[in-house]
Every structure is written in C-alpha cells, then in structure tokens.
C-alpha atoms as a PDB file:
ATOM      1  CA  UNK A   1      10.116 -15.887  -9.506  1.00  0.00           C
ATOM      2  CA  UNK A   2       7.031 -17.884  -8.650  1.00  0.00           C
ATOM      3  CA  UNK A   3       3.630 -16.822  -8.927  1.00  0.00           C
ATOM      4  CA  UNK A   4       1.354 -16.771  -5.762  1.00  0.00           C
ATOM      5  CA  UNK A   5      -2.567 -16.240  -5.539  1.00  0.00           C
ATOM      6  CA  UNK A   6      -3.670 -13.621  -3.407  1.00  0.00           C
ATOM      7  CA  UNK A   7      -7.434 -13.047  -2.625  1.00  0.00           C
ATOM      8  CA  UNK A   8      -8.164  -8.490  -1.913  1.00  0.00           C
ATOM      9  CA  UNK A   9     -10.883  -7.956  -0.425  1.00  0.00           C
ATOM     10  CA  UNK A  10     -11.810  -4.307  -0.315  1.00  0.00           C
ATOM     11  CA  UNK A  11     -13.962  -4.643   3.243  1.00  0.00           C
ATOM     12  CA  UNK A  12     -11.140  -6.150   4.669  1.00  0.00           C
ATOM     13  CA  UNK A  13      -9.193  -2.686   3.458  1.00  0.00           C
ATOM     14  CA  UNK A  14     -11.784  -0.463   4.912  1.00  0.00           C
ATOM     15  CA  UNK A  15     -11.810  -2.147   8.223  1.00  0.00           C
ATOM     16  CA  UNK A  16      -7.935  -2.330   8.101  1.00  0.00           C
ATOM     17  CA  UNK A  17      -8.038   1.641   7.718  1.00  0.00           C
ATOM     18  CA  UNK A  18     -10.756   2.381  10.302  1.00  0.00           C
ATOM     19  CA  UNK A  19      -9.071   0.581  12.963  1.00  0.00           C
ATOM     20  CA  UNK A  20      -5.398   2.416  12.251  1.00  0.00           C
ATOM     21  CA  UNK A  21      -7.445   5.608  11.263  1.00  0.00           C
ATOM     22  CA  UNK A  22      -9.169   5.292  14.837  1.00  0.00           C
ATOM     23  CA  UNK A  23      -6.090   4.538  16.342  1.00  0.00           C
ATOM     24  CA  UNK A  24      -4.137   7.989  15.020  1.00  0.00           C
ATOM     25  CA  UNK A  25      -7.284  10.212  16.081  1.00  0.00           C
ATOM     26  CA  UNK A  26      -9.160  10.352  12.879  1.00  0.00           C
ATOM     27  CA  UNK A  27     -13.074   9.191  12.569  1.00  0.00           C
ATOM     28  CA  UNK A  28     -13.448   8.437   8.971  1.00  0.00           C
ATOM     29  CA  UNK A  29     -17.434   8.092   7.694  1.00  0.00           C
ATOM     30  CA  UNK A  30     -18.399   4.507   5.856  1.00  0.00           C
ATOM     31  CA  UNK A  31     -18.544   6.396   2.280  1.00  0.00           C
ATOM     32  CA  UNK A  32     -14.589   7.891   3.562  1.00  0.00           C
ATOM     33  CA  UNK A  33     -13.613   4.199   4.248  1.00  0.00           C
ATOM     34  CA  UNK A  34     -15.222   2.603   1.079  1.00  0.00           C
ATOM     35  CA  UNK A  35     -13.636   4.951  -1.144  1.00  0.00           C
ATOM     36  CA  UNK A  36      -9.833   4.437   0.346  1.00  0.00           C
ATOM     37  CA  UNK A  37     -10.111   0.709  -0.056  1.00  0.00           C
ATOM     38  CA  UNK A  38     -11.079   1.304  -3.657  1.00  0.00           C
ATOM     39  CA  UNK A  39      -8.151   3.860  -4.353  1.00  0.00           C
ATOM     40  CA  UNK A  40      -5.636   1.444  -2.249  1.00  0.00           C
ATOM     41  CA  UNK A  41      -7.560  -1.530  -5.272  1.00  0.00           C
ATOM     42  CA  UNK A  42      -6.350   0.527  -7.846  1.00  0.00           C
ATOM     43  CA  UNK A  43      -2.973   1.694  -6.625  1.00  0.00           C
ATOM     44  CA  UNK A  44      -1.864  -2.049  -5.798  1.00  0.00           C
ATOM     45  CA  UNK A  45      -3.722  -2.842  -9.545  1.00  0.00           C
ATOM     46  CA  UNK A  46      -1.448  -0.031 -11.389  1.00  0.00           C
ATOM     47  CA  UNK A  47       1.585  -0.515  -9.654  1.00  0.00           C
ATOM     48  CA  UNK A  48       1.026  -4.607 -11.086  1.00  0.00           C
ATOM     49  CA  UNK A  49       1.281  -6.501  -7.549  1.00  0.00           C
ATOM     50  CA  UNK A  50      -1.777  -7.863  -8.055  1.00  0.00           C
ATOM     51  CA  UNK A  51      -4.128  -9.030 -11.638  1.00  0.00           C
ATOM     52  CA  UNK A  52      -7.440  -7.441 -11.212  1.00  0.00           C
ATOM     53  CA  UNK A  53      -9.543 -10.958 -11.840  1.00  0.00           C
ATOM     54  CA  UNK A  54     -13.652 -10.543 -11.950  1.00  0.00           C
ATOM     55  CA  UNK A  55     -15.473 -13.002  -9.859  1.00  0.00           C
ATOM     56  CA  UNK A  56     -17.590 -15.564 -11.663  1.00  0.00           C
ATOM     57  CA  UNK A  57     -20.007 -16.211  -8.760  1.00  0.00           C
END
C-alpha cells in the first residue's frame, strides 16, 4: 500500500460540523464546535489514519 499526505485542519472540521449540525436542527456554540474538531483530531490520530506531525512554521 502506498503512502499519501494528507493536510487536517481542525477549522475546516468545525465548519464541516456546523454546517451538517445546522442542517439536522442543532446550533452548536464556537467553544461546542472547537472541541468536536479536536476529539474527531484525536479519534482519526488513535485509530492511525493519519501521523499527528507538528508544524515547523
């Protein structure tokens, strides 16, 4: 199997689940928003589909 590189960006996560929340009824607060892109992060980082890689900018 070949490796890919895939970029996460957390925002993009919490945008991604305020616009399906909002869809479905629900009206999720920033802090809300911020804190299920971080648990989706981990989940995707434990599960090993993708290398948690720290940014050197």
């Amino acid at each position: 199997m070949r490796e890919i590189e895939v970029f996460i960006d957390t925002e993009e996560i919490a945008e991604f689940f305020f616009h399906e929340l909002v869809k479905r009824g629900y009206v999720p607060s920033e802090e809300e928003l911020e804190e299920i892109a971080d648990i989706t992060f981990e989940y995707l980082i434990e599960k090993s589909i993708i290398d948690e890689e720290e940014d050197d900018e």
